[in-house]
C-alpha atoms as a PDB file:
ATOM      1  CA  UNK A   1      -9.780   8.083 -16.027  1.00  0.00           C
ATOM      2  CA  UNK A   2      -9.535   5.033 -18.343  1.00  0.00           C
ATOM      3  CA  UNK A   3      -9.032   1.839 -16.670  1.00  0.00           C
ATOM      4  CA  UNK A   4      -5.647   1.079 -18.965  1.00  0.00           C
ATOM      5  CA  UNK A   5      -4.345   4.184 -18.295  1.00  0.00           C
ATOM      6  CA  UNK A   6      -5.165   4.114 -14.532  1.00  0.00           C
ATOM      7  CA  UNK A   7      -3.421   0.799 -14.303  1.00  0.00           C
ATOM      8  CA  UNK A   8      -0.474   1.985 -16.242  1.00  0.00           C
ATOM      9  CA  UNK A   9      -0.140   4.432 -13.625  1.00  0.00           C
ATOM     10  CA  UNK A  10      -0.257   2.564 -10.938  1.00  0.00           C
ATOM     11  CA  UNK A  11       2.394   0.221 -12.509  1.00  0.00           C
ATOM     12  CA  UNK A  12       4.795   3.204 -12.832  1.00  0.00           C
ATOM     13  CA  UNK A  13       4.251   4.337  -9.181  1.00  0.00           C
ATOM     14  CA  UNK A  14       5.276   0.583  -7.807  1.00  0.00           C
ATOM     15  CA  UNK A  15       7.508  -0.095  -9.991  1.00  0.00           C
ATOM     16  CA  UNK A  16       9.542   3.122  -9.380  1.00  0.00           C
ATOM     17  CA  UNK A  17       8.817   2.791  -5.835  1.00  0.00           C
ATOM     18  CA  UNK A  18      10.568  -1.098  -5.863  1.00  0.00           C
ATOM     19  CA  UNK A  19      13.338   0.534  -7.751  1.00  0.00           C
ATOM     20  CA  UNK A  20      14.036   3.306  -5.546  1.00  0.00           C
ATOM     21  CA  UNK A  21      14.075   0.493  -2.463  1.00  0.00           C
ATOM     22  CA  UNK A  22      16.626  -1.583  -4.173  1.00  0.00           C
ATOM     23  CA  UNK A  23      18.679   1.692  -4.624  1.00  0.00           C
ATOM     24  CA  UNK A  24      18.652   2.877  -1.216  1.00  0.00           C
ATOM     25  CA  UNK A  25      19.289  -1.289   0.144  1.00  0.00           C
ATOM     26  CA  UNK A  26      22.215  -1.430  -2.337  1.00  0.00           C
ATOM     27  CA  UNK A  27      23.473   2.196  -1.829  1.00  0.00           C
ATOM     28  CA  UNK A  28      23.089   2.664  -5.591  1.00  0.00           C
ATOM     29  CA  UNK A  29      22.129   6.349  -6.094  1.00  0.00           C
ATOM     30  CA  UNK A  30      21.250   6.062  -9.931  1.00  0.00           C
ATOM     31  CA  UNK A  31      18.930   2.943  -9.260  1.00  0.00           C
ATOM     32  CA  UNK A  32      17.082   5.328  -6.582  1.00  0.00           C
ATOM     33  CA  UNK A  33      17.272   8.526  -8.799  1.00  0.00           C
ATOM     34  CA  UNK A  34      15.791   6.274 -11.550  1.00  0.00           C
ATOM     35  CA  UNK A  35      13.102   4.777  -9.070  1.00  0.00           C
ATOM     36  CA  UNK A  36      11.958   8.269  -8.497  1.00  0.00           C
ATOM     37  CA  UNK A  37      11.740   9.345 -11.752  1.00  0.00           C
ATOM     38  CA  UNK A  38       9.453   6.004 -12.254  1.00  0.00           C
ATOM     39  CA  UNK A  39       7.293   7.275  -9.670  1.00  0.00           C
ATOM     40  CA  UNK A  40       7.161  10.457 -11.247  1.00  0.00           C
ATOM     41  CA  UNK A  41       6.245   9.706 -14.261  1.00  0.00           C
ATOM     42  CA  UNK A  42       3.156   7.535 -12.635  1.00  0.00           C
ATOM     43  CA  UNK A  43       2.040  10.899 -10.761  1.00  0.00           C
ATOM     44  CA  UNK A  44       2.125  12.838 -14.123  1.00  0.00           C
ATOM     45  CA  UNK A  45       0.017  10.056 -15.980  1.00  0.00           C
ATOM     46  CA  UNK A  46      -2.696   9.749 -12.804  1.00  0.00           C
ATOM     47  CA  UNK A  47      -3.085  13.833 -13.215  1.00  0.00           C
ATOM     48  CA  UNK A  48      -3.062  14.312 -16.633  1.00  0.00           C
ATOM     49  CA  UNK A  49      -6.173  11.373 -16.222  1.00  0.00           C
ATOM     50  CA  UNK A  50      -7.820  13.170 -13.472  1.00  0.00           C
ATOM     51  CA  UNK A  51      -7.778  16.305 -15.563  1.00  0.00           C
ATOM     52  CA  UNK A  52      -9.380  14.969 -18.310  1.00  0.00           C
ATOM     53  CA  UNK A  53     -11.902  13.743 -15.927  1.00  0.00           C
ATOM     54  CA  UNK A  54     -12.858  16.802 -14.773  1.00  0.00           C
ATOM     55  CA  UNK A  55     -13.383  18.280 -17.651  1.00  0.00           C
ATOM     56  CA  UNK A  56     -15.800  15.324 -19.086  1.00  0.00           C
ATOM     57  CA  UNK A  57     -18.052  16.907 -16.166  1.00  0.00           C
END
């Protein structure tokens, strides 16, 4: 896994796990929904990385 693109995951997972916070501490269901989907996305780019990994070996 790159460094950039390990970082850029990382980003997504905390920044979709702040956003999902402020949801729930506002009651605003969209913001959390839209956290989540931050978070998501973060998981999808750390696998896809790992993957790619594993097949370099």
């Amino acid at each position: 896994m790159t460094a950039d693109e390990k970082a850029k995951a990382k980003t997504e997972q905390a920044k979709g796990a702040a956003k999902e916070a402020a949801g729930r501490a506002v009651g605003n269901e969209r913001l959390t929904a839209s956290g989540r989907a931050d978070q998501m996305k973060g998981d999808a780019r750390q696998a896809k990385e790992k993957t790619k990994d594993i097949g370099k070996h």
